[in-house]
C-alpha atoms as a PDB file:
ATOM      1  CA  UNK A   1      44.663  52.745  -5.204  1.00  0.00           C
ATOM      2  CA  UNK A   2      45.785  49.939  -6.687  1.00  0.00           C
ATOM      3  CA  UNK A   3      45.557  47.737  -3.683  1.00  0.00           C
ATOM      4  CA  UNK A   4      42.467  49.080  -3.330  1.00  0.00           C
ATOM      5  CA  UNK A   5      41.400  47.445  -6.407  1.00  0.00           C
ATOM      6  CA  UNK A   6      42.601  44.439  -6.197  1.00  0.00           C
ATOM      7  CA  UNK A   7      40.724  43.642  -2.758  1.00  0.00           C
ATOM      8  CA  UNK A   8      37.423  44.653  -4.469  1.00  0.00           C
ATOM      9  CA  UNK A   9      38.316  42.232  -7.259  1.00  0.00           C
ATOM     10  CA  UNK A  10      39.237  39.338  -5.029  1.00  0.00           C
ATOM     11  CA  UNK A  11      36.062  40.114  -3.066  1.00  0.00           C
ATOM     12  CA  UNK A  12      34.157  40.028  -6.445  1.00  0.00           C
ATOM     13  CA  UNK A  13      35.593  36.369  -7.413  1.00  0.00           C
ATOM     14  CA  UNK A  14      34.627  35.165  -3.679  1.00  0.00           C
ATOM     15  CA  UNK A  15      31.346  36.160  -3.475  1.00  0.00           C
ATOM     16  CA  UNK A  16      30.773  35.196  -7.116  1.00  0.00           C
ATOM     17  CA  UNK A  17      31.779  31.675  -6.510  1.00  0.00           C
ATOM     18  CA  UNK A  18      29.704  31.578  -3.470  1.00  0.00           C
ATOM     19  CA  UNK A  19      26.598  32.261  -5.159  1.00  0.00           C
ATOM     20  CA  UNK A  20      27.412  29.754  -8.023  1.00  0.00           C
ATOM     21  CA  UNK A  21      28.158  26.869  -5.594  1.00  0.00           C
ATOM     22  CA  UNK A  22      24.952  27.961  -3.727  1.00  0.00           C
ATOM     23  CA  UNK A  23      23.586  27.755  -7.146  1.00  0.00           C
ATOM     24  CA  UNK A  24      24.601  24.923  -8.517  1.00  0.00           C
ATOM     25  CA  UNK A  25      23.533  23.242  -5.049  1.00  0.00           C
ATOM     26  CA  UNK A  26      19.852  24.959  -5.440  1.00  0.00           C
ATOM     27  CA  UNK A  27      19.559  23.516  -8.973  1.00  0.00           C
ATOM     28  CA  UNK A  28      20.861  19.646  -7.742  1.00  0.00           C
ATOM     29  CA  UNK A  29      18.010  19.639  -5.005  1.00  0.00           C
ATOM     30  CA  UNK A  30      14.915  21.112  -8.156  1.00  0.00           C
ATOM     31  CA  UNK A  31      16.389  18.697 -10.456  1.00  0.00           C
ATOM     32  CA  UNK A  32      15.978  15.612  -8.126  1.00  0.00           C
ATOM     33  CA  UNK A  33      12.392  17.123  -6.908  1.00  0.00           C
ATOM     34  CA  UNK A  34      11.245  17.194 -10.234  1.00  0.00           C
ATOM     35  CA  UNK A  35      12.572  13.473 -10.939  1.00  0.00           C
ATOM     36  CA  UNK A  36      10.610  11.939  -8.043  1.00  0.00           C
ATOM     37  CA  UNK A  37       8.038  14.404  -8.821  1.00  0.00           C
ATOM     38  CA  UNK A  38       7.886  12.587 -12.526  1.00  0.00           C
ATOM     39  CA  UNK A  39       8.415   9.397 -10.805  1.00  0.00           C
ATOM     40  CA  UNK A  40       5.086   9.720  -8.740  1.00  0.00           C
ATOM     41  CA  UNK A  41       3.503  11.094 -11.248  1.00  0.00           C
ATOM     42  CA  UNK A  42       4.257   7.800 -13.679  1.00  0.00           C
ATOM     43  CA  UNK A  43       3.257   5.600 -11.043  1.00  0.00           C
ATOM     44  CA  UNK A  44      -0.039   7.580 -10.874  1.00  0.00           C
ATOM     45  CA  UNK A  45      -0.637   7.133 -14.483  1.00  0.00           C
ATOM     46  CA  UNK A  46      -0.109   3.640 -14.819  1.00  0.00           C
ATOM     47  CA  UNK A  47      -1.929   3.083 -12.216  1.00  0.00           C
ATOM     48  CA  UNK A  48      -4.633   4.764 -13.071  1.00  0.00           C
ATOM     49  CA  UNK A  49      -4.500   2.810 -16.705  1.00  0.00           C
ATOM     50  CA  UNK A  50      -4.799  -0.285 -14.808  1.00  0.00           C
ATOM     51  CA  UNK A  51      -7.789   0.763 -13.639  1.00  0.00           C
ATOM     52  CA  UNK A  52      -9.521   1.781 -16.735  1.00  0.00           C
ATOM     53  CA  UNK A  53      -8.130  -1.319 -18.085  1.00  0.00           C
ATOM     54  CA  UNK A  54      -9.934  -3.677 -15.855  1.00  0.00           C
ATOM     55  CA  UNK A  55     -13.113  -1.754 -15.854  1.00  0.00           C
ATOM     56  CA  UNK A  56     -12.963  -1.540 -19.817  1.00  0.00           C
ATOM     57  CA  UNK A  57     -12.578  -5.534 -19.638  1.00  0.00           C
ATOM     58  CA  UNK A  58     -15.677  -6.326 -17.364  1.00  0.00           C
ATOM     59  CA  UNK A  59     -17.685  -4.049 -19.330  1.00  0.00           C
ATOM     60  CA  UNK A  60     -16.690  -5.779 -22.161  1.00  0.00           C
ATOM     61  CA  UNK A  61     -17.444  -9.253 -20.344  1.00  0.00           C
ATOM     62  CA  UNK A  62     -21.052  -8.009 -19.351  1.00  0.00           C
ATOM     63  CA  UNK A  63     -22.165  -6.796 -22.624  1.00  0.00           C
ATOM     64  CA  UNK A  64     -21.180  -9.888 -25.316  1.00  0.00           C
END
């Protein structure tokens, strides 16, 4: 019995550090989606401001 027990707890520890490697590996790969995701997404923005920016100024050119 007590055998028994011990190869259910050392099958508990392996398969519980398998799916917190797998885990941990899962979360790596979101986090660096989300930084390029942010990274895109800044690039967007700015250029977007520049945009709005230069229209702003040859409004402001055309009207004195």
């Amino acid at each position: 019995m007590l055998l028994f027990v011990q190869i259910v707890g050392i099958v508990f520890m392996v398969s519980l550090v398998g799916m917190s490697v797998a885990f941990f590996i899962l979360l790596n790969r979101i986090f660096n989606q989300l930084r390029y995701k942010n990274y895109i997404l800044e690039k967007l923005t700015q250029y977007i401001y520049m945009i709005a920016a230069k229209k702003d100024n040859s409004e402001k050119k055309e009207n004195p």
